[in-house]
Protein backbone atom coordinates (compact mmCIF):
# COMPACT_ATOMS: atom_id res chain seq x y z
CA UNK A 1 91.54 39.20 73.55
CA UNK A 2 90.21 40.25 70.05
CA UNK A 3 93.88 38.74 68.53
CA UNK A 4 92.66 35.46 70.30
CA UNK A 5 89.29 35.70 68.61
CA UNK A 6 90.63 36.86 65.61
CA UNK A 7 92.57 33.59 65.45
CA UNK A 8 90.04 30.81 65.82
CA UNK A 9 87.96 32.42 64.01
CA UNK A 10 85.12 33.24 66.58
CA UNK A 11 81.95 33.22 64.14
CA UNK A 12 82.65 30.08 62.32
CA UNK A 13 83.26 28.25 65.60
CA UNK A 14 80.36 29.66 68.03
CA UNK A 15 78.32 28.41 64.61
CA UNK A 16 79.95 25.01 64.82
CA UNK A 17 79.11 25.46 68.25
CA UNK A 18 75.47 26.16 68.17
CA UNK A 19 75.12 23.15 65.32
CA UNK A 20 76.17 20.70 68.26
CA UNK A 21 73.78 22.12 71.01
CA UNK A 22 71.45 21.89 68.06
CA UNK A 23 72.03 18.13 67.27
CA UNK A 24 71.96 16.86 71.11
CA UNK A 25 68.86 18.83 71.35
CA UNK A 26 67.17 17.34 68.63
CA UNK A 27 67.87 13.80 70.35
CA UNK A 28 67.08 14.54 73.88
CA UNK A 29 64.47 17.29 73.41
CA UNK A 30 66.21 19.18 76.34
CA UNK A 31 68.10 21.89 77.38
CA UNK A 32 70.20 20.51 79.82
CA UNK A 33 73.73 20.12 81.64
CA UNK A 34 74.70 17.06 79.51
CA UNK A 35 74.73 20.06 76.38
CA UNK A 36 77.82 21.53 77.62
CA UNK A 37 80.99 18.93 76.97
CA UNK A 38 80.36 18.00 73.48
CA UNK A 39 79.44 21.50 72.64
CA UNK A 40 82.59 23.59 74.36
CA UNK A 41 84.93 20.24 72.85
CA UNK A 42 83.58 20.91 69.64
CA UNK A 43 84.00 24.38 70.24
CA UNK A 44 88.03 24.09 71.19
CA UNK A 45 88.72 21.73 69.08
CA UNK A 46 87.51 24.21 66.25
CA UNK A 47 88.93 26.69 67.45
CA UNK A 48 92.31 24.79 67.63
CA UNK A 49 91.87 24.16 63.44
CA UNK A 50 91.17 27.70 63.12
CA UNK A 51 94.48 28.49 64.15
CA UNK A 52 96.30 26.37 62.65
CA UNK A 53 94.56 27.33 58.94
CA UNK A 54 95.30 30.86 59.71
CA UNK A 55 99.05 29.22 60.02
CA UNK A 56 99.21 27.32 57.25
CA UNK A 57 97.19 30.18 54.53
CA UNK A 58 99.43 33.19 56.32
CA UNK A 59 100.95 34.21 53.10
CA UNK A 60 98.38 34.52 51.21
CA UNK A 61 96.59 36.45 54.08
CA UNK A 62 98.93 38.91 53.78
CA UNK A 63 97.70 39.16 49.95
CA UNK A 64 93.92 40.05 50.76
CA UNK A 65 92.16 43.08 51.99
CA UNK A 66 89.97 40.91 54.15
CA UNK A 67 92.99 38.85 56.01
CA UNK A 68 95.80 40.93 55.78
CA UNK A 69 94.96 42.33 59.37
CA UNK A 70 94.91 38.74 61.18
CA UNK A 71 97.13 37.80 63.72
CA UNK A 72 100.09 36.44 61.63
CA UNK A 73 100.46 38.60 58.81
CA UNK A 74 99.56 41.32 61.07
CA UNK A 75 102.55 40.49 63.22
CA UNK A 76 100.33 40.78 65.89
CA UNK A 77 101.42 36.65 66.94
CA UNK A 78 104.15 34.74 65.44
CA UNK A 79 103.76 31.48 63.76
CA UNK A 80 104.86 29.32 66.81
CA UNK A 81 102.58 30.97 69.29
CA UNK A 82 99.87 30.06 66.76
CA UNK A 83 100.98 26.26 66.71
CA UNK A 84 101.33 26.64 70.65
CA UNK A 85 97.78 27.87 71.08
CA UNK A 86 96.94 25.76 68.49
CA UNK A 87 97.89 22.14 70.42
CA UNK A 88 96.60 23.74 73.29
CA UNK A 89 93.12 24.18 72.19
CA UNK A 90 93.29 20.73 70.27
CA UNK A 91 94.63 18.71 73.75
CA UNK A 92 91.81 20.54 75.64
CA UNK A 93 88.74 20.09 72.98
CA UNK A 94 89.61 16.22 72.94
CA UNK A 95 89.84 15.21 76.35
CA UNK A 96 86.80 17.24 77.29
CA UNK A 97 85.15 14.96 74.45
CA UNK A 98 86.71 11.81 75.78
CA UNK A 99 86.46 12.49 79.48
CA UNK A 100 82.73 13.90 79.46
CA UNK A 101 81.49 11.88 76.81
CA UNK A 102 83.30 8.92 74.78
CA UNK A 103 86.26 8.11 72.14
CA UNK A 104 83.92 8.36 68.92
CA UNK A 105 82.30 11.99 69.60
CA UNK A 106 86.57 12.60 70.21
CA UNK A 107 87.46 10.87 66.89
CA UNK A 108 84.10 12.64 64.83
CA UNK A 109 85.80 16.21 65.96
CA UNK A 110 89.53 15.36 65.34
CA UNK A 111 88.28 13.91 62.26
CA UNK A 112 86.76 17.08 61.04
CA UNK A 113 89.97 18.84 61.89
CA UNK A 114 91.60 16.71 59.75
CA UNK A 115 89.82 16.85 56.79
CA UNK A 116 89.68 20.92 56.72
CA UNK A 117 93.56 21.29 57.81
CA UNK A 118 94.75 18.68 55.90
CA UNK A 119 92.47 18.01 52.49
CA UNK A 120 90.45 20.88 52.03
CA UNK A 121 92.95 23.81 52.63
CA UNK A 122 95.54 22.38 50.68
CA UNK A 123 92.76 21.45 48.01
CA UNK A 124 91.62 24.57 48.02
CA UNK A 125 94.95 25.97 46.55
CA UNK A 126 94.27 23.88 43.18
CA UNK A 127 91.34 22.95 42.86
CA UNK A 128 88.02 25.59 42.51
CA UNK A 129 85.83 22.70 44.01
CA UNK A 130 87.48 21.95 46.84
CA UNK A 131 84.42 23.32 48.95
CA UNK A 132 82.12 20.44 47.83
CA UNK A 133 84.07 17.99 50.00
CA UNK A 134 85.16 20.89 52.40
CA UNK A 135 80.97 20.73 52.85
CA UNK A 136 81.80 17.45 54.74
CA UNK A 137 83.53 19.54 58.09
CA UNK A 138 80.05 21.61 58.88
CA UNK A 139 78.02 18.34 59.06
CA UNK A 140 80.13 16.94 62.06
CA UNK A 141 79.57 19.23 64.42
CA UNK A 142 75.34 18.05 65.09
CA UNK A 143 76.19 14.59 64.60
CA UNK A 144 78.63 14.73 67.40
CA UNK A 145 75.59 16.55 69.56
CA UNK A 146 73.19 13.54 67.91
CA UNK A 147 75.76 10.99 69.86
CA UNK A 148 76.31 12.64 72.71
CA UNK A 149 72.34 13.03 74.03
CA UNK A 150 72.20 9.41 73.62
CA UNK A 151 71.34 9.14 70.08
CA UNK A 152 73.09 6.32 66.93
CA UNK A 153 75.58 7.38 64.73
CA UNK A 154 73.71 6.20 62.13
CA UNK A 155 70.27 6.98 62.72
CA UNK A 156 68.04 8.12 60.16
CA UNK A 157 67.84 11.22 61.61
CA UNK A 158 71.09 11.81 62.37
CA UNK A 159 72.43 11.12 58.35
CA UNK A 160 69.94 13.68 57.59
CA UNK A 161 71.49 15.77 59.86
CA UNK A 162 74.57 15.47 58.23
CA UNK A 163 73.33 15.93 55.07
CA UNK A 164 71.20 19.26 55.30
CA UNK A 165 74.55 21.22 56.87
CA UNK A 166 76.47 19.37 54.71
CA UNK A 167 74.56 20.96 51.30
CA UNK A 168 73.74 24.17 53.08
CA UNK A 169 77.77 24.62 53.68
CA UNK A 170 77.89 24.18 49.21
CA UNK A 171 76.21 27.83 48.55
CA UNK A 172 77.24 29.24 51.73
CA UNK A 173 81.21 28.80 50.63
CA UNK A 174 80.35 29.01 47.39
CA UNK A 175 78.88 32.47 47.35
CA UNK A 176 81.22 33.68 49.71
CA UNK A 177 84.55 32.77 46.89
CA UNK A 178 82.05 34.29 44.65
CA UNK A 179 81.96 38.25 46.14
CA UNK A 180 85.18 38.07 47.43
CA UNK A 181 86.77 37.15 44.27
CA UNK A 182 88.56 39.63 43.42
CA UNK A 183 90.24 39.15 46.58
CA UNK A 184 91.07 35.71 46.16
CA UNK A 185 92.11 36.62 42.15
CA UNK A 186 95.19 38.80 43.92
CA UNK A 187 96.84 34.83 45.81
CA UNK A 188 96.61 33.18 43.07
CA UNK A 189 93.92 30.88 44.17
CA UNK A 190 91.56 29.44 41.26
CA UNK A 191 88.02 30.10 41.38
CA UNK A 192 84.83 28.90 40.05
CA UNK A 193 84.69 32.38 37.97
CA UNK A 194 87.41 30.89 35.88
CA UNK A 195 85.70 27.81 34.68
CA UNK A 196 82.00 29.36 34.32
CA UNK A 197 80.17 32.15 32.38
CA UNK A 198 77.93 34.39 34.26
CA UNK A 199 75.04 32.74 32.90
CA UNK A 200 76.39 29.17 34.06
CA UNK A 201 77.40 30.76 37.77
CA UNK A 202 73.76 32.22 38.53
CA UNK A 203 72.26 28.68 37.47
CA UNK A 204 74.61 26.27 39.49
CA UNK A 205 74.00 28.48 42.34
CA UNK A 206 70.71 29.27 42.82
CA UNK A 207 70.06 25.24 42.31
CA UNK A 208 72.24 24.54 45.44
CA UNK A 209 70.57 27.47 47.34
CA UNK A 210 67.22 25.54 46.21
CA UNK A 211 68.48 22.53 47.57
CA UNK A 212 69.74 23.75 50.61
CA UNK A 213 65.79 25.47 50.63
CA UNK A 214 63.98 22.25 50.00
CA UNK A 215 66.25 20.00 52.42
CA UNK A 216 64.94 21.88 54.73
CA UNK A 217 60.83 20.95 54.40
CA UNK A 218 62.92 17.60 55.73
CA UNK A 219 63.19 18.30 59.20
CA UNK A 220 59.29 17.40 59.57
CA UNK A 221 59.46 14.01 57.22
CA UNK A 222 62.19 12.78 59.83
CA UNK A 223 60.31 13.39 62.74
CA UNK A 224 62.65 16.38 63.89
CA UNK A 225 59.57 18.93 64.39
CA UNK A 226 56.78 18.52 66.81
CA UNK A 227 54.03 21.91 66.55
CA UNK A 228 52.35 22.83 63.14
CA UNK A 229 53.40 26.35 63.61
CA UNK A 230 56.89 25.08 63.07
CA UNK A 231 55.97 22.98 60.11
CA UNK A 232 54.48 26.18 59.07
CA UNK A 233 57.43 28.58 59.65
CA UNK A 234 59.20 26.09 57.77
CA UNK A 235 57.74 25.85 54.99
CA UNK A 236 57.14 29.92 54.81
CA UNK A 237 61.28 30.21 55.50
CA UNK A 238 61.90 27.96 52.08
CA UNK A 239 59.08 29.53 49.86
CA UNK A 240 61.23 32.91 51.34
CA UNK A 241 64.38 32.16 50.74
CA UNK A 242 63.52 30.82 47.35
CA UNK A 243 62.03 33.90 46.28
CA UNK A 244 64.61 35.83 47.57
CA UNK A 245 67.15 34.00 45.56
CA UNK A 246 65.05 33.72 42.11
CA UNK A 247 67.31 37.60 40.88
CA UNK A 248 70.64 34.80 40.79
CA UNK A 249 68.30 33.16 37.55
CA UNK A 250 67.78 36.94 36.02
CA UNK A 251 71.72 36.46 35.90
CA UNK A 252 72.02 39.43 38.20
CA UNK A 253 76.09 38.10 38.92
CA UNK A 254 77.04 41.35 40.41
CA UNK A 255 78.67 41.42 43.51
CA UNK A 256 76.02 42.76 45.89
CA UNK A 257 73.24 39.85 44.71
CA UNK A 258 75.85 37.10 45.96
CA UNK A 259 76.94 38.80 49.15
CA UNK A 260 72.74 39.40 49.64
CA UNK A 261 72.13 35.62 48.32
CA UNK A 262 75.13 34.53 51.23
CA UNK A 263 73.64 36.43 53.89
CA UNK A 264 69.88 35.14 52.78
CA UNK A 265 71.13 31.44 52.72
CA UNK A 266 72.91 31.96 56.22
CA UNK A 267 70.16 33.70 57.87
CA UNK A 268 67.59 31.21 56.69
CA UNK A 269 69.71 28.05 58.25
CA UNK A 270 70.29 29.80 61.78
CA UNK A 271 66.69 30.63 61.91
CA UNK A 272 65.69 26.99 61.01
CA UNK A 273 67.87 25.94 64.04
CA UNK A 274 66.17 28.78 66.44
CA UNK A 275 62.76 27.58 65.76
CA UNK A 276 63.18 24.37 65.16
CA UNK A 277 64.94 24.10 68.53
CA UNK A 278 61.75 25.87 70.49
CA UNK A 279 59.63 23.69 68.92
CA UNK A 280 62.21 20.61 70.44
CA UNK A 281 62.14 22.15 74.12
CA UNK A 282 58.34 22.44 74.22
CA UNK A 283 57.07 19.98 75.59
CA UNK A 284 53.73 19.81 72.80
CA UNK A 285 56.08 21.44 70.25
CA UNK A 286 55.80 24.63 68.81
CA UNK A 287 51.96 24.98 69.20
């Protein structure tokens, strides 16, 4: 079992998971049954891209202290029971999608596995800034929720959506090339320490960890948050998180400040999606 969780990647696709539930709910403003399909399709169907990046990057897993025990390089699963598991999860994710709910929230998900499998991890292999359009994969996930609870495609609300996981997903792979860089360094890979000074580095990211901070005073502009106490929480969560963050401007580049400034940015998103979701299932929001 923990070789099959190893594989897709568990984390990254219970969060891609959570993101949908979080998008339906912030249409239909409930908790309910018509959740499940576009959230465990989204789920598979993740978890089905997972595997098949671990397939295409398993040589230079083998190269990096963090990878090198995954299921290919660990010989723990050969590369065709990785494809297998792979189409499996893919065939599953999108007829649960078409079956329970219709052919675009289908396409939006197999369009997301696209872009990562096929643009951004081959991008990724030349190009330092391949996770600026890599961003685009993490906004899919809550727009496909949006659709399914009834909402448009192209709803105010649901481009903002988009947009504020789409920017928060900037620092959050950003910072995590940045303290595992000298892991990346041994593949080969290029990385944004190669083209920027210290100086330059603790600038560029604090402004998109500022940006991913001040997106989110957005949520009540578009309507998305009911209670003051959750306008409130909001707004103390990005004053926070800013704060926390200011050391990156002291040019404090070491390798503890970005793995602190990555687990800051992360914790501040997921707890945005907690409390902005009570505030959604009360019925008077969030006091």
């Amino acid at each position: 079992m923990k070789t099959l969780l190893d594989l897709v990647k568990i984390r990254i696709t219970a969060l891609a998971t959570i993101t949908t539930s979080f998008g339906y709910i912030m249409y239909s403003g409930a908790l309910e049954w018509g959740v499940i399909p576009p959230s465990l399709g989204i789920f598979l169907v993740a978890c089905s891209s997972a595997a098949i990046n671990q397939y295409q990057d398993s040589d230079i897993d083998g190269m990096m202290k963090r990878t090198r025990n995954r299921p290919i390089p660990s010989g723990k699963l050969t590369k065709a029971q990785v494809l297998l598991i792979a189409a499996f999860l893919a065939v599953a994710g999108s007829a649960i999608l078409l079956i329970f709910n219709s052919w675009l929230e289908m396409s939006l998900a197999l369009l997301a596995m696209v872009w990562y499998n096929v643009i951004y991890t081959p991008m990724k292999r030349r190009n330092p800034f391949a996770v600026v359009p890599g961003s685009i994969i993490g906004s899919i996930p809550p727009v496909v929720g949006w659709i399914a609870a009834g909402g448009d495609l192209f709803a105010p609300e649901s481009i903002f959506l988009a947009f504020f996981f789409f920017i928060w997903q900037i620092p959050h792979f950003w910072l995590l090339l940045l303290f595992l860089d000298k892991d990346y360094t041994r593949t080969g890979i290029p990385t944004i320490k190669t083209r920027f000074n210290e100086v330059q580095l603790a600038r560029i990211t604090f402004a998109w960890i500022f940006a991913t901070a001040i997106s989110g005073l957005l949520f009540p502009v578009f309507h998305l948050v009911n209670g003051w106490a959750a306008v409130i929480v909001i707004v103390a969560s990005v004053g926070a998180l800013v704060f926390y963050s200011v050391r990156l401007l002291r040019y404090d580049t070491r390798h503890l400040a970005f793995k602190k400034a990555f687990m800051g940015i992360n914790f501040f998103v997921l707890f945005l999606v907690i409390v902005i979701s009570i505030d959604k299932l009360m019925p008077k929001g969030l006091f």
